[in-house]
Protein backbone atom coordinates (compact mmCIF):
# COMPACT_ATOMS: atom_id res chain seq x y z
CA UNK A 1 4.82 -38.65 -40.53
CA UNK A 2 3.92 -41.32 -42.79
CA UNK A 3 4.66 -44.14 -40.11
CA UNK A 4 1.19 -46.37 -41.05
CA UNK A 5 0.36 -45.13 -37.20
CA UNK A 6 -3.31 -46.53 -37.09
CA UNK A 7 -5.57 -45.92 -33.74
CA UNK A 8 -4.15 -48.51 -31.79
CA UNK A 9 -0.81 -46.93 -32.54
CA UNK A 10 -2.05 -43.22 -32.21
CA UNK A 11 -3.45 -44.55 -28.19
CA UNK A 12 0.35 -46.18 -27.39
CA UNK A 13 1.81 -42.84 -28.40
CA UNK A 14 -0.46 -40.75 -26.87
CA UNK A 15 0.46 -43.01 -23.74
CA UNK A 16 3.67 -42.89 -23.99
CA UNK A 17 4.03 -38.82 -24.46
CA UNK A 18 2.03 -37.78 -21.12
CA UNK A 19 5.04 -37.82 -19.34
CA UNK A 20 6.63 -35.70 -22.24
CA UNK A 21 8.77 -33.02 -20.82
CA UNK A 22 10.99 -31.95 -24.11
CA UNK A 23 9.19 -33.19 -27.21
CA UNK A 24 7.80 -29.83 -28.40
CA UNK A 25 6.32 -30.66 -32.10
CA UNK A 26 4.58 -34.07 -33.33
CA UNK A 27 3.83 -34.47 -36.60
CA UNK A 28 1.52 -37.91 -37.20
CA UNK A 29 0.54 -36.73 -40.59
CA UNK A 30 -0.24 -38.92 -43.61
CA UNK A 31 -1.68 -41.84 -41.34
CA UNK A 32 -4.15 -44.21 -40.41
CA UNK A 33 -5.53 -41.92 -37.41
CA UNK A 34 -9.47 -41.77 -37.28
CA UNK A 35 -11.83 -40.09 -34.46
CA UNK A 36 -10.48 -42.87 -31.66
CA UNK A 37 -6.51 -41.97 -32.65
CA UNK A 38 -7.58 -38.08 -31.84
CA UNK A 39 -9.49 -38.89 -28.92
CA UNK A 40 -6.28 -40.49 -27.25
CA UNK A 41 -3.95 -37.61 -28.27
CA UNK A 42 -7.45 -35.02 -26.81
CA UNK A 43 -6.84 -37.34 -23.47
CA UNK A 44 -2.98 -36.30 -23.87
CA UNK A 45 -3.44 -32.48 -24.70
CA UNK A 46 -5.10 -32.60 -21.46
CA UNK A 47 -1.93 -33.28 -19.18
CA UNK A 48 0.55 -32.22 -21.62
CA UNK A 49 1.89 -29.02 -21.32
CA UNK A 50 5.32 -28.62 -23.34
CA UNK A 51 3.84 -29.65 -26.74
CA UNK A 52 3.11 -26.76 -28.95
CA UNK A 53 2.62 -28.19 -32.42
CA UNK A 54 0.41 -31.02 -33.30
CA UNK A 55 0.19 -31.67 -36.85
CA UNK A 56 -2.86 -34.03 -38.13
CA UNK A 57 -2.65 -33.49 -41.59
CA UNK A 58 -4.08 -36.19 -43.78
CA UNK A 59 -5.84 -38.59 -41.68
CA UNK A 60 -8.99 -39.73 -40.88
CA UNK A 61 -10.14 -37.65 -37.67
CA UNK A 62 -13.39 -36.39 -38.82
CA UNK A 63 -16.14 -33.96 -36.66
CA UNK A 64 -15.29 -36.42 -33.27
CA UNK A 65 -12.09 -36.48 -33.87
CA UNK A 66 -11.81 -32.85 -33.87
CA UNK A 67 -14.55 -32.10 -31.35
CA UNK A 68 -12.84 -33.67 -28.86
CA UNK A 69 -9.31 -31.97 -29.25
CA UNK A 70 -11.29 -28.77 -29.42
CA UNK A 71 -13.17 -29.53 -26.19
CA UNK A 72 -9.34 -30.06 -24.63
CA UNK A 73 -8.60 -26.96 -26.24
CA UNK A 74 -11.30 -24.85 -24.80
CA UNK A 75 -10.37 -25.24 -21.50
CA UNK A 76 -7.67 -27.70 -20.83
CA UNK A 77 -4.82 -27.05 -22.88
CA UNK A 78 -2.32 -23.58 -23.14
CA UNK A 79 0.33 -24.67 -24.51
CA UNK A 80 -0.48 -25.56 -28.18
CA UNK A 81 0.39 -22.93 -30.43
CA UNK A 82 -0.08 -24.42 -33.71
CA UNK A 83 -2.60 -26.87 -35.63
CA UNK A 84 -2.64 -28.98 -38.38
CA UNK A 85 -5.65 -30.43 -40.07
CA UNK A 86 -6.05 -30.58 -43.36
CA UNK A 87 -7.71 -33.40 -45.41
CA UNK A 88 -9.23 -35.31 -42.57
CA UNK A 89 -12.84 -35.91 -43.41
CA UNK A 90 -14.27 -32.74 -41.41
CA UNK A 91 -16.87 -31.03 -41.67
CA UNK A 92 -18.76 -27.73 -40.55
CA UNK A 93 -19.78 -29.64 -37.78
CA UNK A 94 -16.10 -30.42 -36.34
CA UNK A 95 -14.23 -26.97 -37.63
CA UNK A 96 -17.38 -24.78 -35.67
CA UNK A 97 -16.49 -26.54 -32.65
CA UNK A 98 -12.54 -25.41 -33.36
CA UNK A 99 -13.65 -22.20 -33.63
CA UNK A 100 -15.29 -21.97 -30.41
CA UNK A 101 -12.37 -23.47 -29.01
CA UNK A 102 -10.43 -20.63 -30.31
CA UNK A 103 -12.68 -18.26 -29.04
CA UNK A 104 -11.53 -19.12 -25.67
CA UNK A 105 -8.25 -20.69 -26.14
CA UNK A 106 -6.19 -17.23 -26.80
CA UNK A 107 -2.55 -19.46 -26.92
CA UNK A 108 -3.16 -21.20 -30.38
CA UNK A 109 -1.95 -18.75 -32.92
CA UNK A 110 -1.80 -20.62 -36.03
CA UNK A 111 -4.62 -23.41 -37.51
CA UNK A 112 -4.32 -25.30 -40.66
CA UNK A 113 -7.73 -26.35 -41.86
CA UNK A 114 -7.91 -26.58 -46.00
CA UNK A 115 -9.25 -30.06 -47.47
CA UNK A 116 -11.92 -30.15 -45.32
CA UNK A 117 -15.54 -29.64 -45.82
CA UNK A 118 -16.18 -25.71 -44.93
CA UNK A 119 -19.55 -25.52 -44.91
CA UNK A 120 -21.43 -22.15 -44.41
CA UNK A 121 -21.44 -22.43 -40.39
CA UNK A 122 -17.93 -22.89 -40.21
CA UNK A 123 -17.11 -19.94 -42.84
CA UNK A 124 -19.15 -17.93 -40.70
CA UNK A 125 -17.20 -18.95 -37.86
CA UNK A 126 -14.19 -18.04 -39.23
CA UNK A 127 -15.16 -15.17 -40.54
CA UNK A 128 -15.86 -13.65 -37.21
CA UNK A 129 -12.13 -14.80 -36.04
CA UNK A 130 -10.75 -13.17 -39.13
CA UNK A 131 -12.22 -9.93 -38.49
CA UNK A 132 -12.40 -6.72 -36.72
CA UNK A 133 -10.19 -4.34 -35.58
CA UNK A 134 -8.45 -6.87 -33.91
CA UNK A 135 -8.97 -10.64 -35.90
CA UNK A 136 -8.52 -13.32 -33.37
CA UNK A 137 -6.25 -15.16 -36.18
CA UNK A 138 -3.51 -13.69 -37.72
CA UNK A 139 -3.77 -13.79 -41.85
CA UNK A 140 -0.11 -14.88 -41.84
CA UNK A 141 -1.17 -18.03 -39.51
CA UNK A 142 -3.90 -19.55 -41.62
CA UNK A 143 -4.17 -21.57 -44.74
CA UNK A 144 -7.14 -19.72 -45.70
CA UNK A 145 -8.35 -16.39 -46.40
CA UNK A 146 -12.18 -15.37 -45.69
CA UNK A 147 -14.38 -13.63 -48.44
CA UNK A 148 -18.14 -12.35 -48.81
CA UNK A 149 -20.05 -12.90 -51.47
CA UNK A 150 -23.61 -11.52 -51.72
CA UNK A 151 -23.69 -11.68 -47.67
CA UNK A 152 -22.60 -15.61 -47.97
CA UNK A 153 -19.54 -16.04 -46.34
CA UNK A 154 -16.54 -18.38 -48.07
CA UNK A 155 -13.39 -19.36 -47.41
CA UNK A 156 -10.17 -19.70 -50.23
CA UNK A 157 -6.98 -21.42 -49.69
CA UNK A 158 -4.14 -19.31 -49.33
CA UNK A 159 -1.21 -22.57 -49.24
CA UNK A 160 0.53 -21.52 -46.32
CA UNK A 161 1.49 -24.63 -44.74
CA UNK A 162 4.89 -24.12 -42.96
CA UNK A 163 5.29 -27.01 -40.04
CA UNK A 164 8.14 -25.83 -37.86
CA UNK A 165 11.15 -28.42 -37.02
């Protein structure tokens, strides 16, 4: 993290990783990464399957950025288990399309989302993962915690932000 990794440099590592057969966790956070940098490592989620953990945090990757990881994610990609993406210039737009991802994607367990802009859409996305008998997300695996107010539905940060190593 904290490597200055721009686009350009997100694409070369994206490159480089397909053949990855060990590297379990990446964490490119606190960088230069915008909506092309996510796109590349989208392309690499797609033929990747030993990575598990991808954390984004603080960078640039706004709504297509994220729509295209979540596209991957929908119907590409099993083996990521967590997500990072906090403080990365999305809004309801990009985190609805994550939640439809998840919808599908039954592997991802945990998803880091807070700094973003949570619009109403995506709180109501969320909320329907959050609840039920049987929530589709785990409180323990989410940096946010859903609440109702006068049939509005918002989200509050909890601070659980625990990147494995």
């Amino acid at each position: 993290s904290k490597c200055d990794i721009s686009d350009s440099g997100a694409s070369s590592l994206a490159f480089y990783l397909r053949s990855n057969t060990s590297l379990k966790h990446l964490d490119v956070s606190g960088n230069k990464i915008a909506a092309d940098g996510a796109k590349s490592f989208a392309d690499l989620l797609k033929v990747n399957s030993t990575l598990e953990e991808l954390s984004l945090c603080s960078n640039r990757i706004g709504d297509n950025g994220l729509i295209a990881i979540s596209e991957v994610l929908a119907c590409r990609n099993l083996s990521l288990k967590k997500l990072w993406f906090p403080n990365n210039r999305i809004t309801e737009v990009g985190l609805s399309s994550l939640a439809s991802a998840l919808n599908t994607n039954k592997s991802i367990s945990s998803i880091y989302i807070w700094g973003n802009e949570l619009g109403e859409k995506a709180c109501d996305a969320f909320q329907i993962l959050c609840s039920g008998e049987k929530p589709r997300l785990d409180p323990e695996n989410i940096d946010f915690q859903v609440y109702t107010v006068d049939n509005i539905n918002y989200l509050a940060e909890t601070g659980q932000h625990s990147f494995s190593h």
